[in-house]
Protein backbone atom coordinates (compact mmCIF):
# COMPACT_ATOMS: atom_id res chain seq x y z
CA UNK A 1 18.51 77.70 48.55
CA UNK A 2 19.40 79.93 51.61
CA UNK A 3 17.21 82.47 50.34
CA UNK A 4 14.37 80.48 49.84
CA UNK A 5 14.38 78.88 52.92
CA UNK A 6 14.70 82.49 54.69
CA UNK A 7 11.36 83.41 53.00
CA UNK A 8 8.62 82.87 55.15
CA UNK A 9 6.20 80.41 53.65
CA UNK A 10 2.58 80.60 53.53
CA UNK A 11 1.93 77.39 51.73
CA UNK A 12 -0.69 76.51 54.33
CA UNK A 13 -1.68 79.47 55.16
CA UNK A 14 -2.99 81.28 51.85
CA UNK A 15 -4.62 83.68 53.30
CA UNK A 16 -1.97 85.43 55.19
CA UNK A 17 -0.32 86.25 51.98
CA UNK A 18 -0.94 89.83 50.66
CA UNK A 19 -2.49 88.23 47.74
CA UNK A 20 -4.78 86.39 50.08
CA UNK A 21 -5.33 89.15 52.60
CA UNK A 22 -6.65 91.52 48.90
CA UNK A 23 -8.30 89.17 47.53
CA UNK A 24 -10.35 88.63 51.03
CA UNK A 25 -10.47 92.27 51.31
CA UNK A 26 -11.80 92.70 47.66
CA UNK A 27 -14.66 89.83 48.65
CA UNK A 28 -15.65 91.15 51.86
CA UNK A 29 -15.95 94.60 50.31
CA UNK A 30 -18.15 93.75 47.76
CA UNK A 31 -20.46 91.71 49.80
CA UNK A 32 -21.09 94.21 52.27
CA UNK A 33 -21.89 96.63 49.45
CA UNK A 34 -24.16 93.98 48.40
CA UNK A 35 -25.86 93.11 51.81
CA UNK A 36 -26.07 97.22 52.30
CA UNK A 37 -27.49 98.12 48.97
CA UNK A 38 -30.24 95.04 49.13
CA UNK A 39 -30.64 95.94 53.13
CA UNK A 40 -31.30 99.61 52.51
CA UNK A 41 -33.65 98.37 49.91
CA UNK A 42 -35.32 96.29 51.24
CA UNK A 43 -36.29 99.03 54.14
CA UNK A 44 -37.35 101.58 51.68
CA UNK A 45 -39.58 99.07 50.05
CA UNK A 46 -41.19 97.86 53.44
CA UNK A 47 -41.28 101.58 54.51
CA UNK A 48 -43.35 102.74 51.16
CA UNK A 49 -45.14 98.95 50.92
CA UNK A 50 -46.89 99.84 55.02
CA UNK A 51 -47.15 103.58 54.18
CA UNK A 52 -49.28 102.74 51.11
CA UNK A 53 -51.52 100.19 53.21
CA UNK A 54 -51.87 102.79 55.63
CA UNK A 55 -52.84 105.19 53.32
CA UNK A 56 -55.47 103.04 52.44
CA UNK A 57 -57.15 102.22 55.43
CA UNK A 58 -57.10 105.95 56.46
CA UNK A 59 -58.98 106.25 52.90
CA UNK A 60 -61.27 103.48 54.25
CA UNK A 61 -62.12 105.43 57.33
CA UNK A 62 -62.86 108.42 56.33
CA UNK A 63 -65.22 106.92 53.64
CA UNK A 64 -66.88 105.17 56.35
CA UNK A 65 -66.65 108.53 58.50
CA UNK A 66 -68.41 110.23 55.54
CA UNK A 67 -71.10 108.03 55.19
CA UNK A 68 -72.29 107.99 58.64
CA UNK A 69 -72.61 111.72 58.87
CA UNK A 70 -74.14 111.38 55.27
CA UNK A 71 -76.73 109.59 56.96
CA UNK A 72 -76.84 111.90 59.98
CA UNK A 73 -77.83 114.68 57.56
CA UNK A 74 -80.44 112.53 55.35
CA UNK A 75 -82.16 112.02 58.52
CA UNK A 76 -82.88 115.73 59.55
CA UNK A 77 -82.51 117.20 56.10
CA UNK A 78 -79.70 119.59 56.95
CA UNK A 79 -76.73 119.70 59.29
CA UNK A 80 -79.03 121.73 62.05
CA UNK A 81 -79.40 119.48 64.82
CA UNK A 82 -77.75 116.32 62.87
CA UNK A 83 -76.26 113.72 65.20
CA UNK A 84 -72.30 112.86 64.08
CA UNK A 85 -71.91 111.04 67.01
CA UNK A 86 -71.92 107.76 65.06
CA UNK A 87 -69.51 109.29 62.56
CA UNK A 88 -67.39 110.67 65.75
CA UNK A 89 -66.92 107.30 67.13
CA UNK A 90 -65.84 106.03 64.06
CA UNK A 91 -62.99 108.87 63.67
CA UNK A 92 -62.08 108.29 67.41
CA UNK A 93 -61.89 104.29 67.10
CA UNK A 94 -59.57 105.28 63.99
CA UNK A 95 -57.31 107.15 66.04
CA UNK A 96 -58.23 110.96 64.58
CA UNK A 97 -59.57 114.02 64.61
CA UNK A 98 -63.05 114.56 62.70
CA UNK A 99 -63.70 117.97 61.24
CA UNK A 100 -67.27 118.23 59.07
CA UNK A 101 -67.19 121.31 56.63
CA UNK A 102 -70.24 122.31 54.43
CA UNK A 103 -69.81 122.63 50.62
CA UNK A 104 -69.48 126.74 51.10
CA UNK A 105 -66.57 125.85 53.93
CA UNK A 106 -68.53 126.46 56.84
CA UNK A 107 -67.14 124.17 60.11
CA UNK A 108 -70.27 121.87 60.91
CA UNK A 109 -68.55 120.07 63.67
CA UNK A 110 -66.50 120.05 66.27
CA UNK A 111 -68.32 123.55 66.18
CA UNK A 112 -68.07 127.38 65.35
CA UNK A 113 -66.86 128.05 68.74
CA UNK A 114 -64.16 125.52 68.52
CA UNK A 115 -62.39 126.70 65.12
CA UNK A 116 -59.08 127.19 66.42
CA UNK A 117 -59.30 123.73 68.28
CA UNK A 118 -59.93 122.13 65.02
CA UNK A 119 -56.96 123.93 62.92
CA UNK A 120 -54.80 123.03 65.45
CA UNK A 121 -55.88 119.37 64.75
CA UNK A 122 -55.86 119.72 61.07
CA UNK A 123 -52.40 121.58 60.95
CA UNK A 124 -50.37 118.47 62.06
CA UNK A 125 -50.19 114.97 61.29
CA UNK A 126 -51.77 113.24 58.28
CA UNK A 127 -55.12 115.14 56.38
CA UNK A 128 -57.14 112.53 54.75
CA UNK A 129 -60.91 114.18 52.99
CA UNK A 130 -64.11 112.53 51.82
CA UNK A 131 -66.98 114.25 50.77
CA UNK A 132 -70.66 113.87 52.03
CA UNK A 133 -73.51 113.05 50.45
CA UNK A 134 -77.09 112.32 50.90
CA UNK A 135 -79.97 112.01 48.09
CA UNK A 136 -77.01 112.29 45.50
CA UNK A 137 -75.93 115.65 46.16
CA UNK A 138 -72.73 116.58 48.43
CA UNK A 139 -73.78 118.28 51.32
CA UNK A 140 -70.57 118.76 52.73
CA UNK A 141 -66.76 117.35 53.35
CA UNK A 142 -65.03 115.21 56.44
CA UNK A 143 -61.98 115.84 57.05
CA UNK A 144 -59.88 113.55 59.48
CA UNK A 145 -56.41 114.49 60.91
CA UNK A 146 -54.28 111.56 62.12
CA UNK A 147 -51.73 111.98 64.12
CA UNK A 148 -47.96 111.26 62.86
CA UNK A 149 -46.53 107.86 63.49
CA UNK A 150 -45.31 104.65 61.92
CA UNK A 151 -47.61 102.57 60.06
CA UNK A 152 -47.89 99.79 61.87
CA UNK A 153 -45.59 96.65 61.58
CA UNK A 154 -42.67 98.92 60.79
CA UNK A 155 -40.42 98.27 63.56
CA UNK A 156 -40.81 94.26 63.25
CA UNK A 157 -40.17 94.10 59.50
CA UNK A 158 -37.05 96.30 60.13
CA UNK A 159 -36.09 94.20 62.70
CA UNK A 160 -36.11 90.97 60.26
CA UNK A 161 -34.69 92.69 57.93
CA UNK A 162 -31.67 93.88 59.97
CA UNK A 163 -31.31 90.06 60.97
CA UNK A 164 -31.62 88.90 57.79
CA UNK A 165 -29.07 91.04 56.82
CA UNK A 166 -26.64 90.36 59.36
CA UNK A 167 -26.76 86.57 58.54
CA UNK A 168 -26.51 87.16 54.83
CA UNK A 169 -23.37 89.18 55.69
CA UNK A 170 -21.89 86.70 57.70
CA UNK A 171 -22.43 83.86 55.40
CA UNK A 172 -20.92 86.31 52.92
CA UNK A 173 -17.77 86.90 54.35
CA UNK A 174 -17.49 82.62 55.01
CA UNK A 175 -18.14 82.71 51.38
CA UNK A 176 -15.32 85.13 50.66
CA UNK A 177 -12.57 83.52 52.80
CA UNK A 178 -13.40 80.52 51.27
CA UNK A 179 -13.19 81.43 47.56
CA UNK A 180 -10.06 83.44 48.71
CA UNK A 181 -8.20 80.47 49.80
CA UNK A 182 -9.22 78.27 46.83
CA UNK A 183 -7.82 81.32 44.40
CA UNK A 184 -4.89 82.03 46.41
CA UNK A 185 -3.90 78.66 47.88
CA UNK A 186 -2.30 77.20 43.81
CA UNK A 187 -1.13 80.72 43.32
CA UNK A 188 0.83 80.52 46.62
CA UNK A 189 2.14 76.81 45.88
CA UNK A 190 2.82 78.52 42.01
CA UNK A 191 5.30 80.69 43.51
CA UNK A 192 6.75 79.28 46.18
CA UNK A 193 7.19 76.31 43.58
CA UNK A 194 8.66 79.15 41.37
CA UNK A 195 11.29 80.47 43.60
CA UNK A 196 12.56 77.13 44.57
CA UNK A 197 13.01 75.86 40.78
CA UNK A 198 14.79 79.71 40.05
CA UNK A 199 16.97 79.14 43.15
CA UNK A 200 18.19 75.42 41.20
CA UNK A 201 15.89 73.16 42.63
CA UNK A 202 14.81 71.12 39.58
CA UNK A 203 12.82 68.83 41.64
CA UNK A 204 10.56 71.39 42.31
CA UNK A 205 6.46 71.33 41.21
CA UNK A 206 3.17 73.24 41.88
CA UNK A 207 1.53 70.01 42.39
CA UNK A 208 -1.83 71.97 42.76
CA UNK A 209 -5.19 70.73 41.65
CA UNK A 210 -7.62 74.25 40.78
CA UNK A 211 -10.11 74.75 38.89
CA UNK A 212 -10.01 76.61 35.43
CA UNK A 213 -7.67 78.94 34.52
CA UNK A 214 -5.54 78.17 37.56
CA UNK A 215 -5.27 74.54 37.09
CA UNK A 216 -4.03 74.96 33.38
CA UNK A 217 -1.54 77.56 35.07
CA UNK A 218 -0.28 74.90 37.49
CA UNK A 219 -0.19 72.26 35.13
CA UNK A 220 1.61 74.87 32.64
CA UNK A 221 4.47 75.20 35.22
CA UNK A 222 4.84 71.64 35.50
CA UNK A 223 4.73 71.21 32.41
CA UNK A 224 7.87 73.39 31.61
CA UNK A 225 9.48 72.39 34.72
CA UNK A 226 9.86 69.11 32.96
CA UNK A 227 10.86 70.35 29.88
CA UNK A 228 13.86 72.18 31.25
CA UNK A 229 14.87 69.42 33.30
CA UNK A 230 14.53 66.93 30.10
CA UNK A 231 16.28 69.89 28.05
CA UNK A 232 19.37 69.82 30.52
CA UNK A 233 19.46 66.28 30.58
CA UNK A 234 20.09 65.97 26.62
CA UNK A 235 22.22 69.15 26.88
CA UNK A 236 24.51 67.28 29.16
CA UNK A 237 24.23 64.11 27.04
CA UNK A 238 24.77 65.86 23.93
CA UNK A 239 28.03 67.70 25.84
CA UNK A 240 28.81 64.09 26.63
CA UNK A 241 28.45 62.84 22.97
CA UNK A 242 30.23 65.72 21.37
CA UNK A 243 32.76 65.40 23.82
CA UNK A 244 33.44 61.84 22.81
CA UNK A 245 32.80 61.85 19.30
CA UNK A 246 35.75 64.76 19.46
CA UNK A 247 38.00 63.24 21.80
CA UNK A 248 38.54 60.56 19.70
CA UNK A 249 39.84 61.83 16.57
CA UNK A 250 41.86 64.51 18.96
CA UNK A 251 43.39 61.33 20.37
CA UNK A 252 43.91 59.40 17.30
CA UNK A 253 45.39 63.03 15.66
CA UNK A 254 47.83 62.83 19.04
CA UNK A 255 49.10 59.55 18.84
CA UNK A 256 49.89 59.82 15.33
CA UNK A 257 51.44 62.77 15.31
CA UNK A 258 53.41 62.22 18.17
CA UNK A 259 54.39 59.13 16.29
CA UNK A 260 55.46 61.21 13.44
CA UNK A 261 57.22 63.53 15.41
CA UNK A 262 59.46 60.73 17.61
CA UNK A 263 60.53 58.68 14.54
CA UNK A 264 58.21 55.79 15.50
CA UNK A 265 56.18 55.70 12.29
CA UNK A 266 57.47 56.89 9.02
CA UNK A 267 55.44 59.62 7.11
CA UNK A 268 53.77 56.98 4.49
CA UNK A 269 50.92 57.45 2.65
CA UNK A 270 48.91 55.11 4.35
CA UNK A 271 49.94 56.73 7.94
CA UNK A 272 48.64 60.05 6.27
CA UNK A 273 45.41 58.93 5.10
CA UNK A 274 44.34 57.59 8.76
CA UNK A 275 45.44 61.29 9.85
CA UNK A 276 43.42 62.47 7.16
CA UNK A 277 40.43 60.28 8.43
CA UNK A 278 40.56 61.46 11.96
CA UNK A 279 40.58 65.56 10.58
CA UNK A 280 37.62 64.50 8.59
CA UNK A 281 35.37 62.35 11.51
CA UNK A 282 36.46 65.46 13.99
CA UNK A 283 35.29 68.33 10.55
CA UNK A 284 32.12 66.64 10.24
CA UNK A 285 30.93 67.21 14.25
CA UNK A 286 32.61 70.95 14.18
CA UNK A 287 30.80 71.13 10.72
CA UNK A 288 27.06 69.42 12.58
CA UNK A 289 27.14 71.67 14.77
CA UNK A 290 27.74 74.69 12.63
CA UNK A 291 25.10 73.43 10.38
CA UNK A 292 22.58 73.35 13.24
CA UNK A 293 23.33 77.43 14.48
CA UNK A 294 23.17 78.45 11.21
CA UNK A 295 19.73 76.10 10.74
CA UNK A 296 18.27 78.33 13.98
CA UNK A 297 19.12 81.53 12.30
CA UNK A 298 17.98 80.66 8.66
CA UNK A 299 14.99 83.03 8.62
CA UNK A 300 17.39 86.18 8.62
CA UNK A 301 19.35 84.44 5.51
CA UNK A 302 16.60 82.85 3.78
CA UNK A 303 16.87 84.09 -0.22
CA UNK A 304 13.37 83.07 -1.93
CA UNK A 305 12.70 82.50 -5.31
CA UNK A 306 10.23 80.48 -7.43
CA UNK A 307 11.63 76.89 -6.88
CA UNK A 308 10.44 73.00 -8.04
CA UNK A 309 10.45 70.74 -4.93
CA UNK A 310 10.47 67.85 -7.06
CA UNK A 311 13.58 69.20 -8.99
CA UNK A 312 15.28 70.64 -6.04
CA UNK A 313 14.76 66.79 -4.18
CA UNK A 314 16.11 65.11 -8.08
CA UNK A 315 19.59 66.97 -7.57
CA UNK A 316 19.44 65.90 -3.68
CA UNK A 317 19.18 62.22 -4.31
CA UNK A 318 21.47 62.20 -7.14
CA UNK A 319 24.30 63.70 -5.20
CA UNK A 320 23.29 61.48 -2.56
CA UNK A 321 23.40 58.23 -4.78
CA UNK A 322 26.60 56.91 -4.57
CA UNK A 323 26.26 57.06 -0.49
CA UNK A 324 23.02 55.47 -0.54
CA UNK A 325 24.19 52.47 -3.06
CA UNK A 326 27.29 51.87 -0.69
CA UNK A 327 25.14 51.41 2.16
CA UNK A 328 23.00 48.98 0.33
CA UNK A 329 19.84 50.80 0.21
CA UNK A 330 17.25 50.21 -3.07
CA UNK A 331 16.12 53.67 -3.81
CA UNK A 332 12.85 54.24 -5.78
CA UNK A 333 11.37 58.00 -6.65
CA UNK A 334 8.41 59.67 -8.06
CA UNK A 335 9.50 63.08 -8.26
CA UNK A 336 8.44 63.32 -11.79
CA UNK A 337 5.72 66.12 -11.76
CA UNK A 338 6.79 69.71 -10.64
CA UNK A 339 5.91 71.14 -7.04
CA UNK A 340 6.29 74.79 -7.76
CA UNK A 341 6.82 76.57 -3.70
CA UNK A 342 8.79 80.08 -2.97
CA UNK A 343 11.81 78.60 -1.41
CA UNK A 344 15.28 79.11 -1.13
CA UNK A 345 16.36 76.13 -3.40
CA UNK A 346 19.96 76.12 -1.52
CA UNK A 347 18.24 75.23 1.89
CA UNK A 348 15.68 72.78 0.29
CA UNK A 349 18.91 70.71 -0.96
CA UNK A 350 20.51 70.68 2.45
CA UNK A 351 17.25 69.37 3.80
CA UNK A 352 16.83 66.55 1.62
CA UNK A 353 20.49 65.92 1.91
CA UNK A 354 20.21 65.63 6.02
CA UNK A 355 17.21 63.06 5.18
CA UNK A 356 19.11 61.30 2.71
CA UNK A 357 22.63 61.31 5.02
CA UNK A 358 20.65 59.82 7.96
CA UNK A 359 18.94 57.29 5.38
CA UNK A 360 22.21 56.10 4.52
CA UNK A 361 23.25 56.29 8.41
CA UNK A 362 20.59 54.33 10.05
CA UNK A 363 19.10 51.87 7.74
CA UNK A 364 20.47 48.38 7.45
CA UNK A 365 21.71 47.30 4.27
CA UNK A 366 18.96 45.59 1.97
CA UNK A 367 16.33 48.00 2.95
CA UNK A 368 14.43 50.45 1.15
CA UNK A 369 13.97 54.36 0.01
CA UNK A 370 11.36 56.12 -1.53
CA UNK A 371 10.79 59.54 -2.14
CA UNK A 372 7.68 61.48 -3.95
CA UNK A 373 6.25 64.92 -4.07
CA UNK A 374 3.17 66.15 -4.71
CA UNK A 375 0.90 69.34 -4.20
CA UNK A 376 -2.64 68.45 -2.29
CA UNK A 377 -5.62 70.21 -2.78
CA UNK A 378 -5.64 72.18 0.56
CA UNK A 379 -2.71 73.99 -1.23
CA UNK A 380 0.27 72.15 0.64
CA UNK A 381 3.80 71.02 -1.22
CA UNK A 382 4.54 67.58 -0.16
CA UNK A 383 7.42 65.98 0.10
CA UNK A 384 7.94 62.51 2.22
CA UNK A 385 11.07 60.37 2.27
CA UNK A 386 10.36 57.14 3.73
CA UNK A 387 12.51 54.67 4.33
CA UNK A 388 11.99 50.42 5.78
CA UNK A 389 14.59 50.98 8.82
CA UNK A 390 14.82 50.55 12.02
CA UNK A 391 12.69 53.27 12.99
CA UNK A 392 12.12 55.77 16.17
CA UNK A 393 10.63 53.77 19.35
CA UNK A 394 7.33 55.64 20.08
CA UNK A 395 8.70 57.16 23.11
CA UNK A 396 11.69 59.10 21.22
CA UNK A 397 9.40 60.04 18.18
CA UNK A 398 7.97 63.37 19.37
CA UNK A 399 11.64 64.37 20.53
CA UNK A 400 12.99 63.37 17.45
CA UNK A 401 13.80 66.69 15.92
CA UNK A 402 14.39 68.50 18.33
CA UNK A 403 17.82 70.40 18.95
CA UNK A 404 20.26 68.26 21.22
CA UNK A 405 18.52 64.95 21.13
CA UNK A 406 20.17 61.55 20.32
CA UNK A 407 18.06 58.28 21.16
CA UNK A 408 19.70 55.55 22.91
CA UNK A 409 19.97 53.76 19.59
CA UNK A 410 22.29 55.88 17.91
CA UNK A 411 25.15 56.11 20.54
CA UNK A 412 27.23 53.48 18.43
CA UNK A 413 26.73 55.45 15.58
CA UNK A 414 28.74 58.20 14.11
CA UNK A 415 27.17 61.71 14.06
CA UNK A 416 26.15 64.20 16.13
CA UNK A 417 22.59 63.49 15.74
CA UNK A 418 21.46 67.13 15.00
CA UNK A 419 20.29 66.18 11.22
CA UNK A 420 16.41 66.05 11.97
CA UNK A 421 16.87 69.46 14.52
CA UNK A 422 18.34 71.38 10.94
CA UNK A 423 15.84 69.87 8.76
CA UNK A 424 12.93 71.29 11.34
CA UNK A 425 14.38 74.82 11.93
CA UNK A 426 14.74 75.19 8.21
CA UNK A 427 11.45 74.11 7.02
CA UNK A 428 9.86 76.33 9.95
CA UNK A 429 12.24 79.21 8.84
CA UNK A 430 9.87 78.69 5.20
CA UNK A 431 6.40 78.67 7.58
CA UNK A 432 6.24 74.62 6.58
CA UNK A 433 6.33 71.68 9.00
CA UNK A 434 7.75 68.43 9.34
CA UNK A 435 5.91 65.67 10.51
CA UNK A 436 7.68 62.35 11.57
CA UNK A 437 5.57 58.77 11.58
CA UNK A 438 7.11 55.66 12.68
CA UNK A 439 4.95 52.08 12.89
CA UNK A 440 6.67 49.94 14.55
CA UNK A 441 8.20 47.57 12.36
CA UNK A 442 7.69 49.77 9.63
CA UNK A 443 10.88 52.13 9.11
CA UNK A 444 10.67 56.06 9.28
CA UNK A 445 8.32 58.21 7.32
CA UNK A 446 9.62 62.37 6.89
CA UNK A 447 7.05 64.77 5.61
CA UNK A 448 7.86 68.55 4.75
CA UNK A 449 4.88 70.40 4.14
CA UNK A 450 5.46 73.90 2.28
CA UNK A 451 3.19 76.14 0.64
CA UNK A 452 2.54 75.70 -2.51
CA UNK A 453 2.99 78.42 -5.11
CA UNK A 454 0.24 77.91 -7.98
CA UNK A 455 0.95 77.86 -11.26
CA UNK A 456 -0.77 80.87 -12.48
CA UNK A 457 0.95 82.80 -9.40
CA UNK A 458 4.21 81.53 -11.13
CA UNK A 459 3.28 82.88 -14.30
């Protein structure tokens, strides 16, 4: 507990964790590569979208530019003495240079004189051509030269983009740190939880409500804290049950003996036979609990061979007889029809015997027994004792077979209460199952499901 209170806890604080701090790291990184890649984009897009309008209008004028000196030239019949001032007003409103060539390449306008004028114009910037015509035939070629710039609107849709991207980043990042917390805040609680239950707190729990994968994790933890804690509660009460069910005998064995040994009691037969009783009473717990360890480790001894349940359970109840008829019990069985299974027959037999044994334990004189086995048509061996007893309360019936469990019913009773714990490991040890059904009011009903071996796999 030292230890764990030394640790620095970040409980309330997820985010300061490492996990916390990677996990924001991991979301911030990928949403700036997000916002970047969709930002850069974006610009490229805007910057081709406004260069291909441009383009366009540049078309526009210089189609416009060609048709008025088209007209200029229809008017005179050749270039000689043409005017282009119309068609050099609409190149200068445009923002370019105008340059009229004849079909052979001749420079119409700005004029001979002024050639190197007009490559100097025509060597930089943007060249856009259109040719001129005038009665259907081209007479000649405009050439404008615009100067290089940004297209227009550039600067404003880069500056909403760059805003636009700045608040998607920042609402980004809030996004992150939030989903950060929610993944890292159970996983915190999970561990912290963790250490304390390792360092013997059994009180302990995540306690964390998440979403998913997370939740179930939580829950999970809780889950199996509980167990353990339940598990060391019947391990003490089973220490506590052995321990009594031992000391007894031991004491009785003491006495006597001591009896024996100081001449208070002669050696008689009858002072022998209570001896004997105590060795026997303190046997049978040594002997439950040998049963049981050997139960848990019956898959490494198992010997299988072609076996009849219905057979194997006759020779069960008939050994069993005599203990069932001096408790009382009325014992009916329909075990008539074989139940071929692969089994180890010696196993089967101490099953049914622990079934039988805690029959004859825990019902009441009067009541009744019945046993049958069958094979269903799913391909399952069957075998159910059921019996008109007292029963398991409701709340003790899901523990019932498990190892180092006694319900508060059977503390006045002899045993060690570890019968229905061999009968499970044993069947399981055969890949069967035992299922355990108590009405109230209506006894105890024990089914072993095994597979069932056909009969043309037998042959």
């Amino acid at each position: 507990m030292t230890a764990e209170r030394s640790r620095p806890s970040s409980r309330g604080r997820p985010l300061s964790g490492p996990l916390g701090r990677r996990l924001l790291a991991a979301f911030a990184l990928v949403a700036l590569s997000s916002v970047a890649v969709l930002t850069i984009a974006a610009l490229v897009g805007t910057n081709r979208g406004l260069a291909s309008v441009q383009q366009a209008q540049r078309q526009q004028v210089a189609q416009r530019v060609a048709a008025a000196a088209g007209t200029a030239y229809a008017q005179v019949g050749s270039w000689t003495g043409a005017e282009l001032a119309p068609a050099v007003a609409v190149a200068d409103g445009a923002g370019a240079r105008l340059v009229v060539l004849e079909p052979d390449g001749g420079m119409v306008w700005p004029g001979r004189g002024m050639g190197s004028m007009a490559g100097m114009h025509t060597s930089s910037g943007t060249v856009v051509e259109a040719p001129v015509t005038a009665a259907g035939q081209r007479v000649g070629t405009v050439r404008l030269a615009f100067p290089t710039g940004a297209p227009g609107g550039r600067d404003v849709a880069w500056s909403w983009i760059g805003g636009a991207a700045l608040v998607a980043l920042a609402a980004a990042l809030l996004a992150s740190a939030y989903v950060a917390g929610r993944l890292a805040r159970p996983l915190v609680a999970l561990a912290t939880a963790t250490r304390r239950f390792a360092a013997g707190d059994r009180t302990a729990r995540a306690a964390v409500s998440a979403p998913g994968e997370l939740g179930e994790v939580a829950h999970a933890f809780d889950t199996m804290a509980e167990e353990v804690v339940r598990a060391e509660r019947v391990r003490r009460q089973l220490v506590a049950d052995v321990a009594h069910e031992l000391r007894t005998p031991l004491a009785a064995l003491q006495a006597g003996l001591e009896e024996l040994r100081d001449g208070l009691r002669a050696a008689d037969p009858h002072r022998l036979a209570a001896l004997h009783d105590q060795t026997l009473r303190l046997g049978r717990v040594v002997e439950d609990l040998a049963d049981l360890s050997a139960a848990e480790a019956a898959a490494l001894s198992l010997r299988l061979v072609d076996a009849d349940l219905a057979a194997v359970a006759r020779a069960a109840l008939a050994a069993q007889q005599p203990r069932l008829d001096a408790a009382g019990l009325t014992v009916t069985a329909e075990l008539d029809r074989p139940v071929p299974v692969r089994a180890d027959p010696d196993r089967l037999h101490q099953v049914i015997t622990n079934l039988l044994a805690n029959t004859a334990r825990f019902c009441r004189s009067g009541d009744r027994v019945h046993l049958w086995a069958h094979v269903e048509a799913a391909g399952e061996a069957l075998l159910t004792v059921a019996d008109t007893g007292p029963g398991i309360p409701a709340e003790e019936l899901p523990h019932a077979s498990e190892r180092l469990f006694r319900g508060r019913d059977a503390r006045n009773i002899a045993g060690s209460g570890i019968g229905l714990a061999v009968v499970r490991e044993l069947i399981t040890a055969h890949g069967g199952a035992v299922a355990l059904e108590s009405p109230p009011g209506e006894g105890l009903s024990v089914t072993i499901r095994l597979p069932a071996r056909s009969p043309a796999a037998a042959g």
